[in-house]
PDB file of N, CA and C in Angstrom:
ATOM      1  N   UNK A   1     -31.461  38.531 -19.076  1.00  0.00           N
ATOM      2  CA  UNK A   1     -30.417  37.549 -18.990  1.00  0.00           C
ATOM      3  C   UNK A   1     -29.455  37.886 -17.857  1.00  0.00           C
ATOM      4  N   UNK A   2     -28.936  39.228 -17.855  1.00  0.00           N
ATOM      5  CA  UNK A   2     -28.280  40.036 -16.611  1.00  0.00           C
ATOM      6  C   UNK A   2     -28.901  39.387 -15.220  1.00  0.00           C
ATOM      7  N   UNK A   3     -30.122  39.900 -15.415  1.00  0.00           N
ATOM      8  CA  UNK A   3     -31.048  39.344 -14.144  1.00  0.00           C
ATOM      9  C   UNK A   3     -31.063  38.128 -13.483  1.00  0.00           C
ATOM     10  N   UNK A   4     -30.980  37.387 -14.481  1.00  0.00           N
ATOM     11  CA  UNK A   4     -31.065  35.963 -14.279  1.00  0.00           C
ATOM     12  C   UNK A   4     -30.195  35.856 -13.761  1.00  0.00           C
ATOM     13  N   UNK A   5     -28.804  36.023 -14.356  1.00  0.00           N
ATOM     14  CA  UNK A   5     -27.422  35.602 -13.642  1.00  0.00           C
ATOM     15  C   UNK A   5     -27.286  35.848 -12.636  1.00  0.00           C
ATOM     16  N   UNK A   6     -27.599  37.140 -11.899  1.00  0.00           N
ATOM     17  CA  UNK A   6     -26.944  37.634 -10.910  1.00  0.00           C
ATOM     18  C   UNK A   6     -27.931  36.583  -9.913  1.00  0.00           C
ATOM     19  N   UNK A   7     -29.401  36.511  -9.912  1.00  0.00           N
ATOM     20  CA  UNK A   7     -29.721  36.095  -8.925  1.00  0.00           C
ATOM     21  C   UNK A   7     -29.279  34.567  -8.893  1.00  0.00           C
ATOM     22  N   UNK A   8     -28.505  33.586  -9.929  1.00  0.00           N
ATOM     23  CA  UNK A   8     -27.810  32.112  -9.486  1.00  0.00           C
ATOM     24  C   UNK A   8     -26.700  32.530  -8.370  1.00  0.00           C
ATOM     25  N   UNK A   9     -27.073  31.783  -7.594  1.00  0.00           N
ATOM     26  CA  UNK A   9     -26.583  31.649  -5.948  1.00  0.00           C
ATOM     27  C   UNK A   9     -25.771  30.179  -5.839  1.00  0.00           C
ATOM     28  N   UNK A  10     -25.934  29.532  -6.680  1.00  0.00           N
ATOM     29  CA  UNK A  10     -25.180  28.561  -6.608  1.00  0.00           C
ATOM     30  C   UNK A  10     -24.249  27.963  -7.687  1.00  0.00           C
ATOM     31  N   UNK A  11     -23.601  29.572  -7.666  1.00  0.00           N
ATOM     32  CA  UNK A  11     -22.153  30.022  -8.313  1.00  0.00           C
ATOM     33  C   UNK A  11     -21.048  28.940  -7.212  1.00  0.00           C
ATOM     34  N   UNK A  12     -19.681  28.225  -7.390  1.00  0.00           N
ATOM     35  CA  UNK A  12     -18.754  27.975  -6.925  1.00  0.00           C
ATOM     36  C   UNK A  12     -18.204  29.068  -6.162  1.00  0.00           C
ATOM     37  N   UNK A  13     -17.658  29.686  -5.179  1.00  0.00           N
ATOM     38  CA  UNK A  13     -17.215  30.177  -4.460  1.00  0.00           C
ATOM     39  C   UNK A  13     -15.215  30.091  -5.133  1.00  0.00           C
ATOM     40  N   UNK A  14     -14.975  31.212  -5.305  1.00  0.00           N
ATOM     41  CA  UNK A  14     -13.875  31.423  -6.062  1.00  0.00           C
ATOM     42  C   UNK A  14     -12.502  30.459  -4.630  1.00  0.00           C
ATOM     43  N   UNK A  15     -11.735  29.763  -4.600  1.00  0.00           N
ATOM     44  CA  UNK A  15     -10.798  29.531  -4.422  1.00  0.00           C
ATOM     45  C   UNK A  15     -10.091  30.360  -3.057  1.00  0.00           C
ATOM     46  N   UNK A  16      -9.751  31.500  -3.107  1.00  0.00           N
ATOM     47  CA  UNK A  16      -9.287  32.258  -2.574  1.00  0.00           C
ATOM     48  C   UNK A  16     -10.279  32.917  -1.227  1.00  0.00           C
ATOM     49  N   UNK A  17     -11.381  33.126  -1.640  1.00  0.00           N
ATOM     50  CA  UNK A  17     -12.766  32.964  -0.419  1.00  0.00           C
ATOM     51  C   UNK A  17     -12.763  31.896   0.341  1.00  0.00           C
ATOM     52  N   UNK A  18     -12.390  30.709  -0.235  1.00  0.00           N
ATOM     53  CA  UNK A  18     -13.085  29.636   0.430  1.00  0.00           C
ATOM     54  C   UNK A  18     -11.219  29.773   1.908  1.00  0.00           C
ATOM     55  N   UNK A  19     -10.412  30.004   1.156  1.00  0.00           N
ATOM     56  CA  UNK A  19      -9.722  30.050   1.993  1.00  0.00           C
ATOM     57  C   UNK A  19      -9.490  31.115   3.043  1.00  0.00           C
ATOM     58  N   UNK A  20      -9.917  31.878   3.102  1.00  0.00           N
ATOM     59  CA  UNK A  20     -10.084  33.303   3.409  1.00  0.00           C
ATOM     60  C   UNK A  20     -11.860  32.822   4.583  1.00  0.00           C
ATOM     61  N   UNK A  21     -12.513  31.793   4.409  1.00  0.00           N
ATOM     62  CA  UNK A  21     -13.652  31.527   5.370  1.00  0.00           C
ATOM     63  C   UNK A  21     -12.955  30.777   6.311  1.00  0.00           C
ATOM     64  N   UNK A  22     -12.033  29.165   5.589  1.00  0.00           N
ATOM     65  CA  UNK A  22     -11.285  28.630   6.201  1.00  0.00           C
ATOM     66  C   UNK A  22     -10.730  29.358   7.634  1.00  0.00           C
ATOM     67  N   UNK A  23      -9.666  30.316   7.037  1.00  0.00           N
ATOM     68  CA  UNK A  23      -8.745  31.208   7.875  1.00  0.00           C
ATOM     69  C   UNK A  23      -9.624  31.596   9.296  1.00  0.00           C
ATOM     70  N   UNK A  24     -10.942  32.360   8.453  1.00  0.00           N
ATOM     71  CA  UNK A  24     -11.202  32.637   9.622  1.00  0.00           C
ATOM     72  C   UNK A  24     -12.268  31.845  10.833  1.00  0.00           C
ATOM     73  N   UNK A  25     -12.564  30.606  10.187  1.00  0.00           N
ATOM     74  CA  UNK A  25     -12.991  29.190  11.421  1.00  0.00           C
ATOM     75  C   UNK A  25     -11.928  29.407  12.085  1.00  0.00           C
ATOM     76  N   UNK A  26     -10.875  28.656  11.243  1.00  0.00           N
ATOM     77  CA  UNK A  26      -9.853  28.509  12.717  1.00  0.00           C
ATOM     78  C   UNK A  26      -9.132  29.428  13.224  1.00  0.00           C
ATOM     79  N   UNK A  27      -9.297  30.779  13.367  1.00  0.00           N
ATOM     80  CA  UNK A  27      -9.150  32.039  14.008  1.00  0.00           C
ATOM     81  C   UNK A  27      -9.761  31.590  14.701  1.00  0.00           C
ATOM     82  N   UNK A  28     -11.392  31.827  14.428  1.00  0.00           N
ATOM     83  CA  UNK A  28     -12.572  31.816  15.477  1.00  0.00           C
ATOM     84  C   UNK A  28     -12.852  30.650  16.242  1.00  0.00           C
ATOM     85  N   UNK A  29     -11.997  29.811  16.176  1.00  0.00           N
ATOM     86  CA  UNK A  29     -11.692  28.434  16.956  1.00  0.00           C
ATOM     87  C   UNK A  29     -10.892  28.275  18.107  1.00  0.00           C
ATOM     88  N   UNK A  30      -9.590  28.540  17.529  1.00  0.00           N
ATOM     89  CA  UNK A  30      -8.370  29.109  18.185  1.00  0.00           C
ATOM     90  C   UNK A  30      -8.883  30.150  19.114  1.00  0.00           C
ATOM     91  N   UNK A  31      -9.322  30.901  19.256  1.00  0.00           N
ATOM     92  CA  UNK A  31     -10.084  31.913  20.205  1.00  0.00           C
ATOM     93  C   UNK A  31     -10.847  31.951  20.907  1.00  0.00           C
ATOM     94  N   UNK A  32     -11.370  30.884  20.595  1.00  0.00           N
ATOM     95  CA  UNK A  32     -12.683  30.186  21.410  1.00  0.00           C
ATOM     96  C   UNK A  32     -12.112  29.417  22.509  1.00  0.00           C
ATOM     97  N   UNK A  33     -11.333  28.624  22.219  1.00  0.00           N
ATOM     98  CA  UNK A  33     -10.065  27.600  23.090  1.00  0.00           C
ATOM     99  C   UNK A  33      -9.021  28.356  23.837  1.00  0.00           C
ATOM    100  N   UNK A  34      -8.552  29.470  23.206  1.00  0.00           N
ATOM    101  CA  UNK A  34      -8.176  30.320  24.156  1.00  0.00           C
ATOM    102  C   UNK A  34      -8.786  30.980  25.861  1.00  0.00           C
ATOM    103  N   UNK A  35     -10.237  31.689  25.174  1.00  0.00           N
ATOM    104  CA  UNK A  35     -11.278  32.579  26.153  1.00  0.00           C
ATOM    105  C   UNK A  35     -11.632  31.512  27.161  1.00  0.00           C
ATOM    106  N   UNK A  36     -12.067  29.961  26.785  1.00  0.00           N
ATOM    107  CA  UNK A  36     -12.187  28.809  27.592  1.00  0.00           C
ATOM    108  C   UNK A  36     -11.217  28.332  28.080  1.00  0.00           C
ATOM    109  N   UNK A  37      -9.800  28.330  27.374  1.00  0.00           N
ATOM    110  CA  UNK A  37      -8.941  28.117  28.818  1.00  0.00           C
ATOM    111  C   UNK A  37      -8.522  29.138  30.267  1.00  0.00           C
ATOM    112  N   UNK A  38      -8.647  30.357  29.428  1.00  0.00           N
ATOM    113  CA  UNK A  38      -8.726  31.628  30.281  1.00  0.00           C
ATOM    114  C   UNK A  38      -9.509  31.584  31.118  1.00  0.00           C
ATOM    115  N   UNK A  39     -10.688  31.262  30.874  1.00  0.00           N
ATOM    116  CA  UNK A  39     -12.110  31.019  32.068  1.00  0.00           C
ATOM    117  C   UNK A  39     -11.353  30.155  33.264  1.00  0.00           C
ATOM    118  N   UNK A  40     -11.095  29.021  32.388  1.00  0.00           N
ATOM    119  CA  UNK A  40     -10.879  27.849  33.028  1.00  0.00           C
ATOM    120  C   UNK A  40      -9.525  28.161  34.775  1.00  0.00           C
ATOM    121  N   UNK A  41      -9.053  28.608  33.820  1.00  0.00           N
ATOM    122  CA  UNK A  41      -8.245  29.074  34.657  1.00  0.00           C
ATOM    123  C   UNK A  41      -8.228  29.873  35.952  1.00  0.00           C
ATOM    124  N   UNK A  42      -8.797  30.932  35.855  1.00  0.00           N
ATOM    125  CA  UNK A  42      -9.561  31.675  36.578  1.00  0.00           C
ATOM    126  C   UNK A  42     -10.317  30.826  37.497  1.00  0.00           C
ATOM    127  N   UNK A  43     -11.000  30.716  37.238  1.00  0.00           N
ATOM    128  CA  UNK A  43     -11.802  29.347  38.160  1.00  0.00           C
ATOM    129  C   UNK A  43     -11.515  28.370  39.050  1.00  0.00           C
ATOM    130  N   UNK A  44     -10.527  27.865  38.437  1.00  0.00           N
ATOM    131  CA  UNK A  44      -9.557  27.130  38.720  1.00  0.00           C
ATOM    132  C   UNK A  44      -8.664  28.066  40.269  1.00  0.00           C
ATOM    133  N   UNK A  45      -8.238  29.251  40.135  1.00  0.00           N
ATOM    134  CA  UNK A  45      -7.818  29.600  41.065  1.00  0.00           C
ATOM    135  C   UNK A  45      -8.386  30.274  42.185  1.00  0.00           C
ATOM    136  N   UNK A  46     -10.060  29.936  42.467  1.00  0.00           N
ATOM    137  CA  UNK A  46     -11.389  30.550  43.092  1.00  0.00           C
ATOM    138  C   UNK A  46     -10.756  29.699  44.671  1.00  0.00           C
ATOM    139  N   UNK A  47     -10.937  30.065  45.845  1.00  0.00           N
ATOM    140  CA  UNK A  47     -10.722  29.487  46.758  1.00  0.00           C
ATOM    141  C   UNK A  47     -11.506  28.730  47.272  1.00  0.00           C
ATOM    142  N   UNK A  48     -12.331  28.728  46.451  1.00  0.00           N
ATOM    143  CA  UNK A  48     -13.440  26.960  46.483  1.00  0.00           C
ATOM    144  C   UNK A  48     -12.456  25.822  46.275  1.00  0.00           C
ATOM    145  N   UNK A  49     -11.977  25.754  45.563  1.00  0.00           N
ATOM    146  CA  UNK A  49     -10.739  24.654  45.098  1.00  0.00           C
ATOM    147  C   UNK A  49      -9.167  24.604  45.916  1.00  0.00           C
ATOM    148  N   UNK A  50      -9.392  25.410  47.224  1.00  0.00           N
ATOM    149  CA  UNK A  50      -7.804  25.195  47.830  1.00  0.00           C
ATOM    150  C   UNK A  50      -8.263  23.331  49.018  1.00  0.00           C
ATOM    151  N   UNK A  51      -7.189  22.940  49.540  1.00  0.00           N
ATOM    152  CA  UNK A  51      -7.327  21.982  50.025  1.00  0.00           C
ATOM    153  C   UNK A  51      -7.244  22.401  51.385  1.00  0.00           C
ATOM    154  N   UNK A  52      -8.263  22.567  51.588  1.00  0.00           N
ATOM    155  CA  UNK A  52      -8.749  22.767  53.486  1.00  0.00           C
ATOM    156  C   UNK A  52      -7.598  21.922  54.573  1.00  0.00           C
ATOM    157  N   UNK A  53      -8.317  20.220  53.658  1.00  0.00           N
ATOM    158  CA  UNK A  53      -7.805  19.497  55.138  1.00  0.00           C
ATOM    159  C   UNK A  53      -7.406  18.160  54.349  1.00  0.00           C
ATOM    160  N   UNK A  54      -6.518  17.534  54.584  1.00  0.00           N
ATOM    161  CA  UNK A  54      -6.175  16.444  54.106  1.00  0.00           C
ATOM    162  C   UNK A  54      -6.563  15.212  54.775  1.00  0.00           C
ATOM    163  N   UNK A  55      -6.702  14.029  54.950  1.00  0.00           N
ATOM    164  CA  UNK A  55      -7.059  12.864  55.682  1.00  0.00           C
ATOM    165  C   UNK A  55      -6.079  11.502  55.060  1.00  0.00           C
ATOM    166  N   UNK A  56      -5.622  11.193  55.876  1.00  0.00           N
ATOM    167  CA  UNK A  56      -4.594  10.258  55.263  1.00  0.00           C
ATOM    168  C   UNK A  56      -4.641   8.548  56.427  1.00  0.00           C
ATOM    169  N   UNK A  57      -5.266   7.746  55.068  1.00  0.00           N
ATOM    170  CA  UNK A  57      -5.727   6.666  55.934  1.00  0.00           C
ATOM    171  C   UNK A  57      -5.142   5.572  55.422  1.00  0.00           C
ATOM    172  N   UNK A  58      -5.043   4.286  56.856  1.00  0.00           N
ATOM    173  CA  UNK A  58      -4.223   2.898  56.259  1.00  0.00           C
ATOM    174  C   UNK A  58      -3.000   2.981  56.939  1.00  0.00           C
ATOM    175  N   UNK A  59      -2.004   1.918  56.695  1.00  0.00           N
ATOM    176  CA  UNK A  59      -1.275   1.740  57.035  1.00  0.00           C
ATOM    177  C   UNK A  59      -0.142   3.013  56.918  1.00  0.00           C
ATOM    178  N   UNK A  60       0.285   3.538  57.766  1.00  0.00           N
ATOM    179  CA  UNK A  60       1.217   4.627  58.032  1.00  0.00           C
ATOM    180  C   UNK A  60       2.559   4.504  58.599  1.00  0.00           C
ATOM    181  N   UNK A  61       2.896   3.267  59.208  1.00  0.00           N
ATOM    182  CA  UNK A  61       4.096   3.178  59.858  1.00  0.00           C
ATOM    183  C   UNK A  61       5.385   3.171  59.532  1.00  0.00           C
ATOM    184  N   UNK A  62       5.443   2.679  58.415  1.00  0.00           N
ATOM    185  CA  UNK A  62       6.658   2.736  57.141  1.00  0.00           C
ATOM    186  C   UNK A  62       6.903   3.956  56.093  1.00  0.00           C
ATOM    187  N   UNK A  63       6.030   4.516  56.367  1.00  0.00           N
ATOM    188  CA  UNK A  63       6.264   5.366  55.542  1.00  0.00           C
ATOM    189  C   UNK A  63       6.629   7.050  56.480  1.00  0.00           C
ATOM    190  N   UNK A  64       7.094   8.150  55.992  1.00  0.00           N
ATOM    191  CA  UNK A  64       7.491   8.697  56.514  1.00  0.00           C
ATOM    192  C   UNK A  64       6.692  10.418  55.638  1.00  0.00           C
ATOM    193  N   UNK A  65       6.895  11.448  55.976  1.00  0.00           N
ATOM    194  CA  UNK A  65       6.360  12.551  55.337  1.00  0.00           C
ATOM    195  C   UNK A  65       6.904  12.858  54.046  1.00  0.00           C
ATOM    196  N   UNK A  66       8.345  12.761  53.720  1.00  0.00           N
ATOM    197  CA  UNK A  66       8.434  13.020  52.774  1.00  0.00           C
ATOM    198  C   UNK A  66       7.893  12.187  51.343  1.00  0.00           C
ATOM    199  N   UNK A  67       7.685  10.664  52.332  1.00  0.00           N
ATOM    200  CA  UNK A  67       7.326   9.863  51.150  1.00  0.00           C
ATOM    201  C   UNK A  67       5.736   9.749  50.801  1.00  0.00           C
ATOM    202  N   UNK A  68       5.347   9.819  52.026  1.00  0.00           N
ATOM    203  CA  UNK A  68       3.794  10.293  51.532  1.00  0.00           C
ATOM    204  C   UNK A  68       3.250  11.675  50.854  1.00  0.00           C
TER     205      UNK A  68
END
């Protein structure tokens, strides 16, 4: 009878576990979104991405540098 019991696996999960799995998704979420903005970032400041050369086309006469 011992035997039996122990091997039912589809016991309810006590309350306090389930929150305690919860907790740690969104740890392991939150961290995930972190390491990927960190990447992101990084990357982001690679000098592949600076602006070489600008080109500025169309009508130009009215307008002046600061306003463009």
């Amino acid at each position: 009878m011992l035997a039996a019991h122990a091997i039912d696996t589809h016991q309810e999960m006590p309350q306090d576990i389930r929150w305690m799995n919860a907790a740690a998704l969104a740890l392991a979420v939150v961290l995930a979104l972190l390491v990927l903005s960190a990447a992101l970032s990084v990357l982001a400041r690679q000098p592949m991405f600076n602006i070489a050369r600008l080109t500025l086309e169309g009508d130009l006469q009215r307008n002046n540098l600061a306003t463009v």
